[in-house]
Every structure is written in C-alpha cells, then in structure tokens.
Protein backbone atom coordinates (compact mmCIF):
# COMPACT_ATOMS: atom_id res chain seq x y z
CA UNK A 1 120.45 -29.03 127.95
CA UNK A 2 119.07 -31.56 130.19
CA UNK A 3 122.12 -30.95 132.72
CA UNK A 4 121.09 -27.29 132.71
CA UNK A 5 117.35 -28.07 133.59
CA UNK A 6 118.38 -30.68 135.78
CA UNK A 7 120.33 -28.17 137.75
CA UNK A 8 117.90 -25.31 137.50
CA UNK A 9 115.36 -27.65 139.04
CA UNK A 10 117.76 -28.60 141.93
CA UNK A 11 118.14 -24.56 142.28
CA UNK A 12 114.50 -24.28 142.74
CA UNK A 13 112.95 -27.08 143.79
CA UNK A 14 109.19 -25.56 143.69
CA UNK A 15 109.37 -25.51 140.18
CA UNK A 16 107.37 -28.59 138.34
CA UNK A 17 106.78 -27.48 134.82
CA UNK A 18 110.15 -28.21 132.01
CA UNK A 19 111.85 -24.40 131.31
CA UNK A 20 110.59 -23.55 128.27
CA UNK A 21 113.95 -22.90 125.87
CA UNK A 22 112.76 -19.27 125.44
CA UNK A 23 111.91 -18.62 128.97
CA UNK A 24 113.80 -15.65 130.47
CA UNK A 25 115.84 -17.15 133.16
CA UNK A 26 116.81 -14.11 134.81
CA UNK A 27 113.31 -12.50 134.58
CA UNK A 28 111.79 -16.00 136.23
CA UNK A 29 114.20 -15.28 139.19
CA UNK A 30 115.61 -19.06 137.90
CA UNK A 31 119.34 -17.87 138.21
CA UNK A 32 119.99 -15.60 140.88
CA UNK A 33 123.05 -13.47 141.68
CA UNK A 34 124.28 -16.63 144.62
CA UNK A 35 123.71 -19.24 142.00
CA UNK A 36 125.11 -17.47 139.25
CA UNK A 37 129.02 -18.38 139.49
CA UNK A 38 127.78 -21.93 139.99
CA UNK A 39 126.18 -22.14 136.71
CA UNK A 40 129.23 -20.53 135.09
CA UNK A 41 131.37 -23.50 136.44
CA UNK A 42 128.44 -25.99 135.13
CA UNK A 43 128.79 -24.49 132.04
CA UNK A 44 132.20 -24.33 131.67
CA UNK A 45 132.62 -27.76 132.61
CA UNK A 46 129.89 -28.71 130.09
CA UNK A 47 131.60 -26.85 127.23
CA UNK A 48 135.09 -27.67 128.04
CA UNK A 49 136.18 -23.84 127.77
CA UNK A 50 136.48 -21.20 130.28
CA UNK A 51 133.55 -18.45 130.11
CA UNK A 52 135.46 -14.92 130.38
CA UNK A 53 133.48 -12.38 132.07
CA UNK A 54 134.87 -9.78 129.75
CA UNK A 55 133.81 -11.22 126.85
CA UNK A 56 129.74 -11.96 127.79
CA UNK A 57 126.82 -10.00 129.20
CA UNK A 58 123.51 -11.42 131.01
CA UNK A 59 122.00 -11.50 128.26
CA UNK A 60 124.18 -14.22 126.66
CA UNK A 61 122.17 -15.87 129.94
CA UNK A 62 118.98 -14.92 129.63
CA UNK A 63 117.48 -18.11 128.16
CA UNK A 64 118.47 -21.29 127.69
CA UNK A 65 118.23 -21.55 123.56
CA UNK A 66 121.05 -17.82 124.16
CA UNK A 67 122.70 -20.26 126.55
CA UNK A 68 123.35 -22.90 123.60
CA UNK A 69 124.10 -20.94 121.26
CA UNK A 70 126.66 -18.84 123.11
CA UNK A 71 128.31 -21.33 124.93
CA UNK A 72 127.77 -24.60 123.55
CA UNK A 73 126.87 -24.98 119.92
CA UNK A 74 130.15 -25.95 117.69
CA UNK A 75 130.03 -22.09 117.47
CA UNK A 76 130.12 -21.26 121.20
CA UNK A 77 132.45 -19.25 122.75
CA UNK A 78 135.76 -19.36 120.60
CA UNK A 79 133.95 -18.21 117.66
CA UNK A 80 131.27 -15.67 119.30
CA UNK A 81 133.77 -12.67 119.58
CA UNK A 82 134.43 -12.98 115.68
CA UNK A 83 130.91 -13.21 115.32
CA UNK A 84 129.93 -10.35 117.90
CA UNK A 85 132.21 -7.70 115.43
C-alpha cells in the first residue's frame, strides 16, 4: 500500500498527514475523475491483472483497506465476482 500512498501524495502534494486506510478517497477529493485511469493502470500493474470496468464500482475505490481487498489480497479480483454472487 505504500505505492498507493506514495502516489496519492505525488497527486496532491499539499497533503502531509499518512491516508488513513479507512479514509474515503473519493470523498477527500484524493482521486479525482483526471487521475482516476492513472490509478487503474497503478493498480493493475501492482496486481498483475487487468481491472474490468464492468466488473467494479467506485466504491470498490473508495478507501484504500476496499482497495486491498478488491484488488490485491490473494482474493482480489479473480475471485471477487464469485464472491460478489
């Protein structure tokens, strides 16, 4: 998760204090719509799979303890759809 706050502090350089893991990213205005196909890429490339659109929603973005478990805990993204129904 470092890489994540690392690049969340790059996004918004005002911003001094660590992201709290429950923080609502969105909410904070920390991901905004222009940076928000970047951090899809940074997270694909962190997890090794490609994110369909289809299969999330923002709120699988909302925070970055969501953001670990969705898409890069061993049960990220391959096993989420089973899990979702």
């Amino acid at each position: 998760m470092e890489r994540i706050s690392d690049w969340l502090h790059e996004k918004n350089p005002g911003l001094d204090a660590p992201i709290d893991a429950d923080e609502d990213l969105i909410e904070a205005r920390l991901i905004d719509s222009m940076d928000f196909l970047e951090f899809i890429d940074l997270l694909e490339d962190m997890s090794g799979s490609t994110i369909d659109l289809q299969e999330v929603t923002i709120d699988d973005f909302r925070t970055l303890n969501r953001v670990r478990a969705r898409f890069l805990d061993a049960t990220g993204p391959a096993a989420a759809p089973a899990a979702a129904g």
